[in-house]
Protein backbone atom coordinates (compact mmCIF):
# COMPACT_ATOMS: atom_id res chain seq x y z
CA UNK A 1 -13.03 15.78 5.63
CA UNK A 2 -15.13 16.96 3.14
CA UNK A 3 -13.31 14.69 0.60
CA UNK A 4 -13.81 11.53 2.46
CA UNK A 5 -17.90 12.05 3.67
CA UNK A 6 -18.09 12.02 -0.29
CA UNK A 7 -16.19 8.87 -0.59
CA UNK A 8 -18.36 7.59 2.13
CA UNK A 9 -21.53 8.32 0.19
CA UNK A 10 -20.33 6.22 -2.27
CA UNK A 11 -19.86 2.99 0.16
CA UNK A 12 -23.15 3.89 1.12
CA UNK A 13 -24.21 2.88 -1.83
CA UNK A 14 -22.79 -0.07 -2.07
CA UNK A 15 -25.17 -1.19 1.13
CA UNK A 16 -28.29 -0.31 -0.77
CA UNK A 17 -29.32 3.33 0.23
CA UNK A 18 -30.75 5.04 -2.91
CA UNK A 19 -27.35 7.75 -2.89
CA UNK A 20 -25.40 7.96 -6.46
CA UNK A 21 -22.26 7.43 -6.57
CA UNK A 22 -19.87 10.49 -5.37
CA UNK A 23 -18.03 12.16 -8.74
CA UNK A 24 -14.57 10.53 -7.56
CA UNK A 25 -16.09 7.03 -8.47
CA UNK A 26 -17.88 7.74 -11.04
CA UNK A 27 -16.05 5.82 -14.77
CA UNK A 28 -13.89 4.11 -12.08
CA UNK A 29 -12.27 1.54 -14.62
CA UNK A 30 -9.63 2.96 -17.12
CA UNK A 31 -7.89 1.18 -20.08
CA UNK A 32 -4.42 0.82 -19.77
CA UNK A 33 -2.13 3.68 -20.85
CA UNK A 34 -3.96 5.85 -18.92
CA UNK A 35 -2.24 8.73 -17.49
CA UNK A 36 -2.07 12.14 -17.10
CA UNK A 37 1.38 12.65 -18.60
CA UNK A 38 3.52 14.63 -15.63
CA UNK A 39 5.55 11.30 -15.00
CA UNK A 40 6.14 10.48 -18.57
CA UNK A 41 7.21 13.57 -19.53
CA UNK A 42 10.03 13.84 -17.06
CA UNK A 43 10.71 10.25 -16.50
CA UNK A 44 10.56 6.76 -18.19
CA UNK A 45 10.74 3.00 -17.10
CA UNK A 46 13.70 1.37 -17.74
CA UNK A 47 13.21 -1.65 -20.69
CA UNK A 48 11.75 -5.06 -19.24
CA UNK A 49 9.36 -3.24 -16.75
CA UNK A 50 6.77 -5.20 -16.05
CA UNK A 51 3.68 -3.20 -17.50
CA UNK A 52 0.63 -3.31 -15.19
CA UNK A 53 -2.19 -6.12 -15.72
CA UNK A 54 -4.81 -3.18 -15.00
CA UNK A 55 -5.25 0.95 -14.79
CA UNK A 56 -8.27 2.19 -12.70
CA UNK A 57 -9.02 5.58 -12.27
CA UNK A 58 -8.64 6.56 -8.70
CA UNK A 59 -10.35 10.17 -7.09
CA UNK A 60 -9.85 12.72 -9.52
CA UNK A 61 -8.85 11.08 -12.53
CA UNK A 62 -5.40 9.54 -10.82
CA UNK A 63 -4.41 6.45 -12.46
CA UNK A 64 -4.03 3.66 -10.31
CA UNK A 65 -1.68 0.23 -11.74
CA UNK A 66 -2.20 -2.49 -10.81
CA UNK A 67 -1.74 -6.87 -10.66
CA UNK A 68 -4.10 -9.27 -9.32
CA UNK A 69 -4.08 -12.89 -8.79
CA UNK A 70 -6.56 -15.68 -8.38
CA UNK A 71 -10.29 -15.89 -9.01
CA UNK A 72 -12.15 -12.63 -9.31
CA UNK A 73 -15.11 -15.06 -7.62
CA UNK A 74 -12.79 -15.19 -4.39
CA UNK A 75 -12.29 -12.90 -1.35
CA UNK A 76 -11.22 -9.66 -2.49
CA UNK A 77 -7.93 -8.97 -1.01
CA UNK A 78 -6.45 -5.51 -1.41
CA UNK A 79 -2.35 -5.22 -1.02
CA UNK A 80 -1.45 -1.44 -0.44
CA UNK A 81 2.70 -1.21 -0.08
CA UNK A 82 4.56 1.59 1.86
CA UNK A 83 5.96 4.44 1.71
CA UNK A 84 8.53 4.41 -1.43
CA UNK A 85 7.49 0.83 -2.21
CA UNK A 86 5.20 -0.52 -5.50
CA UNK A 87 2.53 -3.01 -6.00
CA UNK A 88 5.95 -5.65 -6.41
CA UNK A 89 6.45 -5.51 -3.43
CA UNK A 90 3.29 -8.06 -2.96
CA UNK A 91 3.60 -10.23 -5.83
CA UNK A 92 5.05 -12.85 -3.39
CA UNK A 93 2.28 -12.51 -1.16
CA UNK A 94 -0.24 -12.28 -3.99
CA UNK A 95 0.86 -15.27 -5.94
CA UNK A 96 0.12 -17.13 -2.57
CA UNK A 97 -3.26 -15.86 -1.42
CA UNK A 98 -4.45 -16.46 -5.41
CA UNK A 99 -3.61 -19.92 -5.20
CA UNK A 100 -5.60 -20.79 -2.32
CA UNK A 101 -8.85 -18.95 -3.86
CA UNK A 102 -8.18 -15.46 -3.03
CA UNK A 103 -8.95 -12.41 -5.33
CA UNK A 104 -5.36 -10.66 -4.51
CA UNK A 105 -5.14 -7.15 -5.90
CA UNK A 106 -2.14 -5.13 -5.34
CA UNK A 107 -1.93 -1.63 -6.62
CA UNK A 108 0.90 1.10 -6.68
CA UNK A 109 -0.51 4.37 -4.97
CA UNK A 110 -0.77 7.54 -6.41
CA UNK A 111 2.81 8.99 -6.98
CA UNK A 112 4.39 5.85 -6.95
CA UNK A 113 5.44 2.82 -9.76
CA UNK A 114 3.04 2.76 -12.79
CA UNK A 115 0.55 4.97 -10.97
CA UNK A 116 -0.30 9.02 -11.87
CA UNK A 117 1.64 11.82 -9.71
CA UNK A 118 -1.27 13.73 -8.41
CA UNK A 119 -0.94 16.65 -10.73
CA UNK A 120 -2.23 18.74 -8.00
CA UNK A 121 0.60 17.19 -5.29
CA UNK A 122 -2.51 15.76 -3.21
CA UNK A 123 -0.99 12.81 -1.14
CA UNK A 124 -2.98 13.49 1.87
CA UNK A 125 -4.21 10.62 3.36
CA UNK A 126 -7.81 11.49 2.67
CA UNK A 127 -6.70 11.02 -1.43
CA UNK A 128 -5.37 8.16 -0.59
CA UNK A 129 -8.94 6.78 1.32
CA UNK A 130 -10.97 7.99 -1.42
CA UNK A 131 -8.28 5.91 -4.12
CA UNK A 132 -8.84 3.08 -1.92
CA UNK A 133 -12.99 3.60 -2.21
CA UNK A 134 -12.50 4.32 -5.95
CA UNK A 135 -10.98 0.88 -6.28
CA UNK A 136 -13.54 -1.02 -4.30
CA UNK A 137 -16.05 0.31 -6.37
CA UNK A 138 -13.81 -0.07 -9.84
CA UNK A 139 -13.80 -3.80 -8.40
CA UNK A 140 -17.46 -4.84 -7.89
CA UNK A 141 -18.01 -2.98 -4.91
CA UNK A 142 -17.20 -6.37 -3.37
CA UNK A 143 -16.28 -6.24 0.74
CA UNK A 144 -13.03 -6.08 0.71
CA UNK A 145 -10.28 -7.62 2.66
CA UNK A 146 -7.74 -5.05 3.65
CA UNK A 147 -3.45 -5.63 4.05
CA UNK A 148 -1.33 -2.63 3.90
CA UNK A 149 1.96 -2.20 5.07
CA UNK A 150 3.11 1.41 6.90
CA UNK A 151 1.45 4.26 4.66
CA UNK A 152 -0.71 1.99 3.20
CA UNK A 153 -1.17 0.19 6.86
CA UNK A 154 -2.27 3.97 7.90
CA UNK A 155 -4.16 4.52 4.83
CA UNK A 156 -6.52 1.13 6.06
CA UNK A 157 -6.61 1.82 9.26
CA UNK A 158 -7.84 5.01 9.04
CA UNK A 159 -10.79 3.91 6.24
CA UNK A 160 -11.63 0.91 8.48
CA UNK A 161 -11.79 2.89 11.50
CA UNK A 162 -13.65 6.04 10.30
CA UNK A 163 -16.38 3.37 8.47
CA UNK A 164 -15.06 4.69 5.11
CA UNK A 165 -14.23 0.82 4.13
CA UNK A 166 -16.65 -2.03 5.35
CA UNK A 167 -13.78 -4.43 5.52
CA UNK A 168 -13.99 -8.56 6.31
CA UNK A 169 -11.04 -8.40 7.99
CA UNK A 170 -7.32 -6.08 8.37
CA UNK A 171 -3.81 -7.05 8.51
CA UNK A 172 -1.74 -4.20 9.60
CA UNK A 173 2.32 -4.66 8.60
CA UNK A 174 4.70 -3.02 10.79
CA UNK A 175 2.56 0.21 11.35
CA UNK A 176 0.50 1.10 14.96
CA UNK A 177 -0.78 4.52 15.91
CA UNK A 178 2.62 5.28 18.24
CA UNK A 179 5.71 4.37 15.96
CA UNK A 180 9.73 5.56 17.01
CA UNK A 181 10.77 9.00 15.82
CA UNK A 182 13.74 7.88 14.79
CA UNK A 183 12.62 4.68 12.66
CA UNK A 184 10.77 7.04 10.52
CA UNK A 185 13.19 9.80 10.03
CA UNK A 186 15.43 7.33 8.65
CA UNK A 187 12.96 6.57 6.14
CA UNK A 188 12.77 9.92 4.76
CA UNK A 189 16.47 10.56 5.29
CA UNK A 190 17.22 7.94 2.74
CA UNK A 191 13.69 9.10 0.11
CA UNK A 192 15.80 11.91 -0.06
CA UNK A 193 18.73 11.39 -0.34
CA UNK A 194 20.61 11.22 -4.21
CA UNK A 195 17.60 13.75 -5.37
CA UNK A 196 19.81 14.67 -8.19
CA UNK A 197 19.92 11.20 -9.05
CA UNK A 198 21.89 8.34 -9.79
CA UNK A 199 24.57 7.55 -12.06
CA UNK A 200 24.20 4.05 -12.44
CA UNK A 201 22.28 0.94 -11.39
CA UNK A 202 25.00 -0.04 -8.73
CA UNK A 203 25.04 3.40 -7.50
CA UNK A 204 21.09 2.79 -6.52
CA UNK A 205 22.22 -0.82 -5.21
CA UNK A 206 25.44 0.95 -3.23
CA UNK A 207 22.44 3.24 -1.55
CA UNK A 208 19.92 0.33 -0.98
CA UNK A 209 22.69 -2.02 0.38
CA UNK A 210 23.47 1.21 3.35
CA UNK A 211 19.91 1.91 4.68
CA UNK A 212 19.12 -1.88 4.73
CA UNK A 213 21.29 -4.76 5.09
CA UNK A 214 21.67 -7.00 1.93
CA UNK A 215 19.33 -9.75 1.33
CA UNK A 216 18.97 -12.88 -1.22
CA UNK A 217 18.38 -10.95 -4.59
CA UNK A 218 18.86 -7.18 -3.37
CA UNK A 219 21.68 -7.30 -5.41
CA UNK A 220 19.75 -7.90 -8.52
CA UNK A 221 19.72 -4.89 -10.50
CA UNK A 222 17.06 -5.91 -12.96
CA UNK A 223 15.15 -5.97 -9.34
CA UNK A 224 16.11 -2.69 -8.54
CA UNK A 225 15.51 -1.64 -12.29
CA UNK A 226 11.67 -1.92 -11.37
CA UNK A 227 12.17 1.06 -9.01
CA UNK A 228 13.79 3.52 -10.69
CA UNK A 229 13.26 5.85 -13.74
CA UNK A 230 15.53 7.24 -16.48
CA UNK A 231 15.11 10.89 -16.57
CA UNK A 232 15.34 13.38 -19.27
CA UNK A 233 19.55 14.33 -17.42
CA UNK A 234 20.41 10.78 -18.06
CA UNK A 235 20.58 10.01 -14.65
CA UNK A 236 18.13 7.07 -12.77
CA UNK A 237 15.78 8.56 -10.24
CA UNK A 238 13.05 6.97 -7.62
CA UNK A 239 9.96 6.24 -9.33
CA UNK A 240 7.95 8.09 -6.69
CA UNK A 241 6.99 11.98 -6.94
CA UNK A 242 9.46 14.36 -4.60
CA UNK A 243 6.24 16.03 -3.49
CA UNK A 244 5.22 12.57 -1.49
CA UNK A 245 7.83 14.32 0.91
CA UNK A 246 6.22 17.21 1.66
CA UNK A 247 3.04 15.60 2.72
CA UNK A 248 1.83 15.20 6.62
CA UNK A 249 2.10 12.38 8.72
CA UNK A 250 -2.09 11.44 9.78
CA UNK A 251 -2.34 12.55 13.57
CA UNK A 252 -1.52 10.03 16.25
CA UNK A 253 -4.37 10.71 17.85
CA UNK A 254 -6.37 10.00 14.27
CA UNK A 255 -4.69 6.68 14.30
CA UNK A 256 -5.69 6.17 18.02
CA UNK A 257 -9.23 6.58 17.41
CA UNK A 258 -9.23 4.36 14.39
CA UNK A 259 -7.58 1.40 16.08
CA UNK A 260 -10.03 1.82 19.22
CA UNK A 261 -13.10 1.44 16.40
CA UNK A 262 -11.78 -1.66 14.72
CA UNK A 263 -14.22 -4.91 15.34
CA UNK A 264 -13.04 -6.96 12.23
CA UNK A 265 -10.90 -9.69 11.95
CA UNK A 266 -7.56 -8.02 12.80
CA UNK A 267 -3.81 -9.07 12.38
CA UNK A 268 -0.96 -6.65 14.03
CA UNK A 269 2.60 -8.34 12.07
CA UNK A 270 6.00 -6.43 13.26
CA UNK A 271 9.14 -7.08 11.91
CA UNK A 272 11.36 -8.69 14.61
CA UNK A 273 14.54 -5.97 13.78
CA UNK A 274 12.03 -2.74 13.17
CA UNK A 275 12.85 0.62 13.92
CA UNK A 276 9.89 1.69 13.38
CA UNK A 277 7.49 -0.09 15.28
CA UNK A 278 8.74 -1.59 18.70
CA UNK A 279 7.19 -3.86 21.32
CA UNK A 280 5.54 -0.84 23.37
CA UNK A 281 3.88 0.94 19.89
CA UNK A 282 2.17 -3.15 19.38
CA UNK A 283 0.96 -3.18 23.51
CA UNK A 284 -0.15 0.09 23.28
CA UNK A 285 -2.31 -1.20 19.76
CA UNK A 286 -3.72 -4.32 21.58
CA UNK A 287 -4.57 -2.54 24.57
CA UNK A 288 -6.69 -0.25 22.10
CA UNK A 289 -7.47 -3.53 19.50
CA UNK A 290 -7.87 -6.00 22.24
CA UNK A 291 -9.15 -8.64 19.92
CA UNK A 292 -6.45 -8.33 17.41
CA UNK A 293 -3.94 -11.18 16.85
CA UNK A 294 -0.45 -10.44 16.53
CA UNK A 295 2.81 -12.13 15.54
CA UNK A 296 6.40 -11.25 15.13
CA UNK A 297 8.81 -11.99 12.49
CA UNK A 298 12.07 -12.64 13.57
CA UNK A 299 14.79 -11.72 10.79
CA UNK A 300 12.81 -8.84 9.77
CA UNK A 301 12.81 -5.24 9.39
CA UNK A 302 10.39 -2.70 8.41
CA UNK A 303 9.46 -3.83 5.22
CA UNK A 304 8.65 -7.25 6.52
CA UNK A 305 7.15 -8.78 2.98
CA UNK A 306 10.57 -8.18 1.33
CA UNK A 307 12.22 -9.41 4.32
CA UNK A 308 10.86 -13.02 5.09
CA UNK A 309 8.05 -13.15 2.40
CA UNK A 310 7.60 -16.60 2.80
CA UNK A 311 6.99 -16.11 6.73
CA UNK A 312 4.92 -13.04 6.63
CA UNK A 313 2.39 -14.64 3.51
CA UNK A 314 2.37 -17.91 5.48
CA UNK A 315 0.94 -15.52 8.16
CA UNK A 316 -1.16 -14.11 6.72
CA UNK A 317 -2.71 -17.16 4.47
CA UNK A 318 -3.39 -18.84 7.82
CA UNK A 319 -5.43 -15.61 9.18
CA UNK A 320 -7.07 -15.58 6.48
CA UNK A 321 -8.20 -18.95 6.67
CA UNK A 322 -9.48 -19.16 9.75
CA UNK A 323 -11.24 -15.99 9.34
CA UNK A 324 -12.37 -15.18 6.07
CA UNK A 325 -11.89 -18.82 3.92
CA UNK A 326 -12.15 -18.78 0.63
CA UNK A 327 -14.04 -22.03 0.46
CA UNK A 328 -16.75 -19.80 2.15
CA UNK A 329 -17.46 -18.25 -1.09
């Protein structure tokens, strides 16, 4: 806790107390290239990567990659993926929310994509709230608009709730304080899964294609090229760190208290087919969140962006909107 009250001096700042800013944000913006070398010794991006449009340093030095879209003069909206996922995984969604005056910035968090592996293994959630501070401040300090998707759904809620983040307004993606046991140990069953890696691109779209059921483009492996690695035993691995699976899921109770705090702008979106969130895990959130919208995406799963993008960002465009329009600014 510690780590985050020094984060939270640093937002303090931001609202005009005479504090400096904690060490973590301190040289915030990094050039790109940045890195600390533990990922590129071991493992390399296949050719026709998309390289990042920005590096900031996150707490401690981590590099952070990232894309953005849209006016830097607009809303400040922050895209934080899931679990196993990267910054693409918004670039639908960011596209959209630039062209209608947004400031969309999605980033891949530490251990993940074009981002550092905390050389230290830190992937605690309170690392991940002080990356998320970092970047607000790397970014103009500006309030930010918050959308994460499961980790980085938790990663908001709990920097929202515990005042770390003075948001304008949250979308939360398929992630509520109570989620099904058995949703998320299917998640990790298939992060670890092939840790010896894979022999070829179809052998990582043979894998894909059995946790989640095909969809328009999943079989394009210049896609799935974007989420792998070569490594150094000639066989393609997942372009996230192994130690992101040793880290602890944030207390339910943590997540309880965090949703009871929110009074922003709030959107709950489940995926119609999730196993990981289910109707009872979004009553028990509004009960807590009573002033939170909510919808539900019919044809999609758990990682309801990649599913129906062009439902969810519709969504989420017309939250936005109505609660934090970009004509405003």
């Amino acid at each position: 806790m510690a780590l985050l009250r020094e984060c939270l001096r640093g937002v303090r700042t931001l609202h005009g107390e005479n504090m400096p800013p904690p060490l973590c944000m301190r040289s915030t913006v990094s050039e790109p290239g940045f890195n600390s070398g533990r990922i590129m010794q071991t493992r390399t991006p296949l050719p026709g990567t998309p390289q990042p449009m920005h590096v900031w340093k996150g707490y401690r030095g981590v590099a952070l990659a990232g894309d953005s879209w849209g006016d830097p003069k607009g809303p400040l909206v922050l895209l934080l993926h899931g679990l196993g996922q990267t910054r693409h995984a918004w670039r639908f969604t960011g596209q959209l929310l630039g062209k209608a005056g947004y400031h969309a910035v999605a980033f891949d968090a530490r251990g993940h994509g074009d981002s550092d592996w905390a050389p230290d293994g830190d992937y605690t959630r309170e690392s991940m709230v002080c990356d998320l501070c970092c970047l607000v401040q790397a970014l103009g300090g500006k309030r930010p608009i918050l959308l994460g998707a499961s980790m980085g759904g938790a990663t908001s809620l709990v920097a929202v709730g515990e005042r770390y983040i003075d948001a304008s307004a949250l979308i939360l993606v398929d992630i509520v304080p109570t989620t099904e046991s058995e949703g998320v140990a299917r998640i990790k069953s298939f992060m670890k899964q092939n840790a010896e890696g894979f022999v070829s691109l179809e052998h990582v779209a043979e894998t894909v294609n059995r946790y989640r059921p095909p969809t328009r483009g999943s079989g394009n492996l210049a896609g799935l090229a974007k989420n792998v690695r070569l490594g150094a035993d000639g066989k393609y691995h997942w372009h996230w760190d192994p130690l992101l699976m040793a880290r602890l899921p944030v207390p339910k109770d943590r997540l309880v208290e965090s949703a009871r705090r929110l009074s922003l702008p709030t959107l709950l979106v489940r995926g119609g087919h999730s196993d990981v969130v289910s109707e009872q895990g979004v009553s028990d959130f509004l009960a807590l969140c009573p002033h939170s919208e909510y919808i539900n995406v019919a044809g999609a799963g758990h990682m309801v962006a990649g599913d129906r993008n062009d439902t969810f960002g519709e969504a989420a465009l017309d939250f936005l909107q109505r609660k934090v329009p970009a004509a405003a600014y």
